[in-house]
Protein backbone atom coordinates (compact mmCIF):
# COMPACT_ATOMS: atom_id res chain seq x y z
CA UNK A 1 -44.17 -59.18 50.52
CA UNK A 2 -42.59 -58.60 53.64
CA UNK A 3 -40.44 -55.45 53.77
CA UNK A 4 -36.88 -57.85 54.81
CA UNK A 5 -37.60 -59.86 51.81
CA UNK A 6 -37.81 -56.32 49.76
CA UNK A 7 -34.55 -55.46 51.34
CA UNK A 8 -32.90 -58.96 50.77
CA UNK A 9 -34.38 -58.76 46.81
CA UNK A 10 -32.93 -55.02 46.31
CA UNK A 11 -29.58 -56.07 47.96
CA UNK A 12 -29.17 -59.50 45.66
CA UNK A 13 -29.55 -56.69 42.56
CA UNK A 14 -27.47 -54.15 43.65
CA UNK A 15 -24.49 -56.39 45.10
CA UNK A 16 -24.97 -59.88 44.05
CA UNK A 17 -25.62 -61.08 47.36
CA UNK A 18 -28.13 -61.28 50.18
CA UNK A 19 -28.23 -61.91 53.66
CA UNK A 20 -30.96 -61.79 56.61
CA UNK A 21 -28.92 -60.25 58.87
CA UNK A 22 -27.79 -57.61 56.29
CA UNK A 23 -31.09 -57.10 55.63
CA UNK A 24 -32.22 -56.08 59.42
CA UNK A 25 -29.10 -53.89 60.02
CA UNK A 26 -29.88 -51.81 56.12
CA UNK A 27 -34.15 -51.90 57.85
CA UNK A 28 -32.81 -50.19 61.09
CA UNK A 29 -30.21 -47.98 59.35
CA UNK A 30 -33.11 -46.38 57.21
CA UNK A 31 -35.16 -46.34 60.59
CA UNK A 32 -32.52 -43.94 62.56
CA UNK A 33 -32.08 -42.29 59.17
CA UNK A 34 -33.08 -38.31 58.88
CA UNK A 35 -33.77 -38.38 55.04
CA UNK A 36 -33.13 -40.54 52.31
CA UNK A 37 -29.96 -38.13 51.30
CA UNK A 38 -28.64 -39.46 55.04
CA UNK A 39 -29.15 -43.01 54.39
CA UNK A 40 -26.80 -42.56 51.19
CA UNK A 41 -24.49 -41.44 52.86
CA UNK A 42 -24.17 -44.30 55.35
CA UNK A 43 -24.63 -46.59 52.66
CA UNK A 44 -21.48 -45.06 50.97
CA UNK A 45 -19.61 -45.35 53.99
CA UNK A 46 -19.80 -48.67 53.98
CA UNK A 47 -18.24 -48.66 50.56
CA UNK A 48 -21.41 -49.17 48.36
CA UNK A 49 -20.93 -47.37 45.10
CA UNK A 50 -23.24 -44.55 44.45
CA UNK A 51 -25.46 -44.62 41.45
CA UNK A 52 -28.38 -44.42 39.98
CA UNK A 53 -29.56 -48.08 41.38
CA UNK A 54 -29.04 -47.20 44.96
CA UNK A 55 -30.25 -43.86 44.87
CA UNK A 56 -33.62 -45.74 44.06
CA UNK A 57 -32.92 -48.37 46.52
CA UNK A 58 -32.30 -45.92 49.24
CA UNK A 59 -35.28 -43.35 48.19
CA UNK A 60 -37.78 -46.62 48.42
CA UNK A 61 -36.21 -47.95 51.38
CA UNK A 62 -36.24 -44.91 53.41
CA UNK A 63 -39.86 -44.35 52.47
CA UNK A 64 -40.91 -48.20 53.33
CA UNK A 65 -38.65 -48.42 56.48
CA UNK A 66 -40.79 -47.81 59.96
CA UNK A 67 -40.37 -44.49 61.61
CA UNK A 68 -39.64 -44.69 65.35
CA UNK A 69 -42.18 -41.66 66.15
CA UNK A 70 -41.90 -39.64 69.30
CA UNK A 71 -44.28 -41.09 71.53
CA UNK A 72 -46.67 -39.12 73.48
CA UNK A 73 -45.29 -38.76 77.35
CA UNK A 74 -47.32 -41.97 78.94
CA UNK A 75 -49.26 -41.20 82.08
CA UNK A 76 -46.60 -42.64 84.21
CA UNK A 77 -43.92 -40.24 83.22
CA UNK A 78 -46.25 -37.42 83.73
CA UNK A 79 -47.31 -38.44 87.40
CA UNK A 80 -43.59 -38.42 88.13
CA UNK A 81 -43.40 -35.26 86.72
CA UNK A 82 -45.77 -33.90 88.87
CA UNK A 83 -44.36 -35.65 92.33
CA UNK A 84 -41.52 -33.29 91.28
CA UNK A 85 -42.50 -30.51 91.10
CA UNK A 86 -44.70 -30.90 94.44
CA UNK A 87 -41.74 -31.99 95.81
CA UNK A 88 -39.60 -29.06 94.89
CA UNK A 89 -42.43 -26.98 95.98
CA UNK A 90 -42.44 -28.43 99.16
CA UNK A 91 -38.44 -28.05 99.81
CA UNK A 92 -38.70 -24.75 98.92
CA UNK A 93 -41.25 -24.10 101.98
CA UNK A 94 -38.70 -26.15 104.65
CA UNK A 95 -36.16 -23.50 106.08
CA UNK A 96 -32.73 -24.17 108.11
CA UNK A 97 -33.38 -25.48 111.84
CA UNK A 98 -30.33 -23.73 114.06
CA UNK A 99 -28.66 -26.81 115.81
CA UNK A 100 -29.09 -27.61 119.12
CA UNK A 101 -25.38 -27.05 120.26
CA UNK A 102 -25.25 -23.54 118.73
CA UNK A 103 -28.66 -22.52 121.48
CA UNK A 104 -26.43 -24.11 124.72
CA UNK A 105 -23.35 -22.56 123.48
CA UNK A 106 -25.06 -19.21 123.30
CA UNK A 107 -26.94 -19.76 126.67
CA UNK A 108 -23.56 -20.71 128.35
CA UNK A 109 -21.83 -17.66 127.16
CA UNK A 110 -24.74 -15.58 128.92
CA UNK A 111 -24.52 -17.42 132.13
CA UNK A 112 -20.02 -16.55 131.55
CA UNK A 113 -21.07 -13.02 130.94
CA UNK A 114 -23.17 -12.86 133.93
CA UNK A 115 -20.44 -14.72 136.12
CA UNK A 116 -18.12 -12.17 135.16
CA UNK A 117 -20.15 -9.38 135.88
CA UNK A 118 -21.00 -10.81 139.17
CA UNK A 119 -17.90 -11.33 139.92
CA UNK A 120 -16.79 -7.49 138.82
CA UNK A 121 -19.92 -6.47 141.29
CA UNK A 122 -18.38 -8.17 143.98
CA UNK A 123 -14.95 -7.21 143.21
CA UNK A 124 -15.82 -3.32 143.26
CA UNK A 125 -17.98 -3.90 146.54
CA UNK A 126 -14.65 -5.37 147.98
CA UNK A 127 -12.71 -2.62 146.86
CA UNK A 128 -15.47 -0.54 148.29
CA UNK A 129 -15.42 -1.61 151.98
CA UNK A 130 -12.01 -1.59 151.93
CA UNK A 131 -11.87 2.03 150.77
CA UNK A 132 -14.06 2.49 154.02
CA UNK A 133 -12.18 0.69 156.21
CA UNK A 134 -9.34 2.88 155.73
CA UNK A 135 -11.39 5.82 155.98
CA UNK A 136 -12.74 4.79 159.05
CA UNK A 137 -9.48 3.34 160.53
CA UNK A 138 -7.98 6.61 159.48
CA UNK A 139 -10.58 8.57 161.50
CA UNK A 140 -10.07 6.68 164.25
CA UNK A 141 -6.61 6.79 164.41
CA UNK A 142 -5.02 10.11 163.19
CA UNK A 143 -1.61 8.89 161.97
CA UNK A 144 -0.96 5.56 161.06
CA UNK A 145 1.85 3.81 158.82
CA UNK A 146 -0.17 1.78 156.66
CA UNK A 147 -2.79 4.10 155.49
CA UNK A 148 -2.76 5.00 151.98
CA UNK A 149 -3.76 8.92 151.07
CA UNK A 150 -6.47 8.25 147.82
CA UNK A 151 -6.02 11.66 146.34
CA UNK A 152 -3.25 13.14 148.28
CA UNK A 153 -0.87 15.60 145.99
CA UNK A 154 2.43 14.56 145.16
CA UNK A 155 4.73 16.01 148.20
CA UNK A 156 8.38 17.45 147.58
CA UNK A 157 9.14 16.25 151.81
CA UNK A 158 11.77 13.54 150.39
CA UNK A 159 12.39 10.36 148.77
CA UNK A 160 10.66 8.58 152.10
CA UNK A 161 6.83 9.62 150.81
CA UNK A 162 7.92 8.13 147.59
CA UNK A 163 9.23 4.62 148.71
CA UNK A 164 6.34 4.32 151.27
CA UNK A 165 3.82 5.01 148.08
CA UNK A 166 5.35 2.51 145.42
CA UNK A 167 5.87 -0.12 148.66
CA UNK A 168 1.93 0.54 149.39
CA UNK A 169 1.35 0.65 145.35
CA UNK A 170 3.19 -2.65 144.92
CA UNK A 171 1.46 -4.58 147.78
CA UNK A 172 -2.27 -3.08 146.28
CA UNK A 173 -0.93 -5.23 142.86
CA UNK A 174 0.09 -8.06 144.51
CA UNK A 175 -3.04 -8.41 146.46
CA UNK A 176 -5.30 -7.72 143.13
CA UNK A 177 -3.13 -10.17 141.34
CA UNK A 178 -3.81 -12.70 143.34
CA UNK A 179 -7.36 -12.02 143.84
CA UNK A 180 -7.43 -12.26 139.59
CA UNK A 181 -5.25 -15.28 139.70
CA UNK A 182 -7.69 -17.45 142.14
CA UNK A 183 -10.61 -16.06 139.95
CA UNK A 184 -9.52 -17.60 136.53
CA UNK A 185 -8.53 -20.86 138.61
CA UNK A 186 -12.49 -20.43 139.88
CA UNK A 187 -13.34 -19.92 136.03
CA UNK A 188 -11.39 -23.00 135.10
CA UNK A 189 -13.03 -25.48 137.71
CA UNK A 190 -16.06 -24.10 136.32
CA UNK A 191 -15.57 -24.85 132.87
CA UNK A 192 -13.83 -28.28 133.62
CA UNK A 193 -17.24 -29.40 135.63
CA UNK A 194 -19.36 -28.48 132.84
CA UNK A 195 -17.70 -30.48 130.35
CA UNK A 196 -17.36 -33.56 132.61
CA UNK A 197 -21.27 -33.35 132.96
């Protein structure tokens, strides 16, 4: 006897009726069932009076329904497994690549840095030979108007001394504004050719 015909007999004596489809859905709730105290329990939830008839019923049903069993991991599954784990291996061995950008942006702040210290060589040789110039124009000509003492002390002759410094003061920071004004304008046609290129 098949086991759905046992089922289908034991329901027609417990509940005067029996069904095929009841039948399969009672097989596969004893299936998924933990114990045979479990499968009472869902049989009582579906309003089935408990006693001493379906106790039996459920006991013999539980013990004649088939188990789903865990199956053994199939070879499949364990070959994907191990492409994992190789795989995590293996991105655990890559490291972070820097981008390009970052290496030109760092190279083109080397060649700014050099620029500008070019550019402050030059700017102190300037400042140099003109140093010398007035030495030697000063040598050459004992007095003269525009010549500018470079460590002379501060003298009490009058407010003339004075004006002549600041006037001689003010056209030395004109003259080095400038010459900072038409560097950064330099700078800026710089920059503005490299990033048309």
């Amino acid at each position: 006897m098949s086991l759905k015909r046992w089922v289908s007999d034991g329901l027609q004596k417990l509940m005067g009726f029996s069904d095929g489809t009841t039948a399969d859905y009672l097989i596969a709730m004893a299936s998924k069932a933990k114990s045979s105290q479990g499968l009472i329990r869902e049989l009582e939830k579906l309003d089935i009076k408990k006693d001493s008839q379906l106790v039996k019923f459920a006991s013999d049903l539980y013990s004649k329904a088939p188990r789903k069993r865990a199956a053994a991991p199939s070879r499949s599954y364990q070959k994907a497994e191990r492409e994992k784990m190789n795989l995590l291996r293996q991105n655990q061995s890559y490291a972070m690549i820097d981008d390009d950008s970052d290496e030109e942006e760092q190279l083109a702040a080397r060649k700014r840095k050099k620029a500008a210290k070019k550019q402050k060589k030059q700017l102190k040789k300037r400042k140099r030979q003109m140093r010398e110039k007035k030495v030697s124009y000063s040598d050459d000509e004992d007095s003269s108007e525009d010549e500018v003492p470079q460590a002379a002390p501060p003298s009490s002759k009058g407010g003339d001394d004075e004006k002549e410094d600041a006037d001689v003061a003010r056209e030395r920071d004109l003259r080095e504004r400038d010459e900072f004004a038409e560097r950064l304008k330099k700078r800026d046609e710089e920059r503005t050719k490299k990033s048309g290129d």
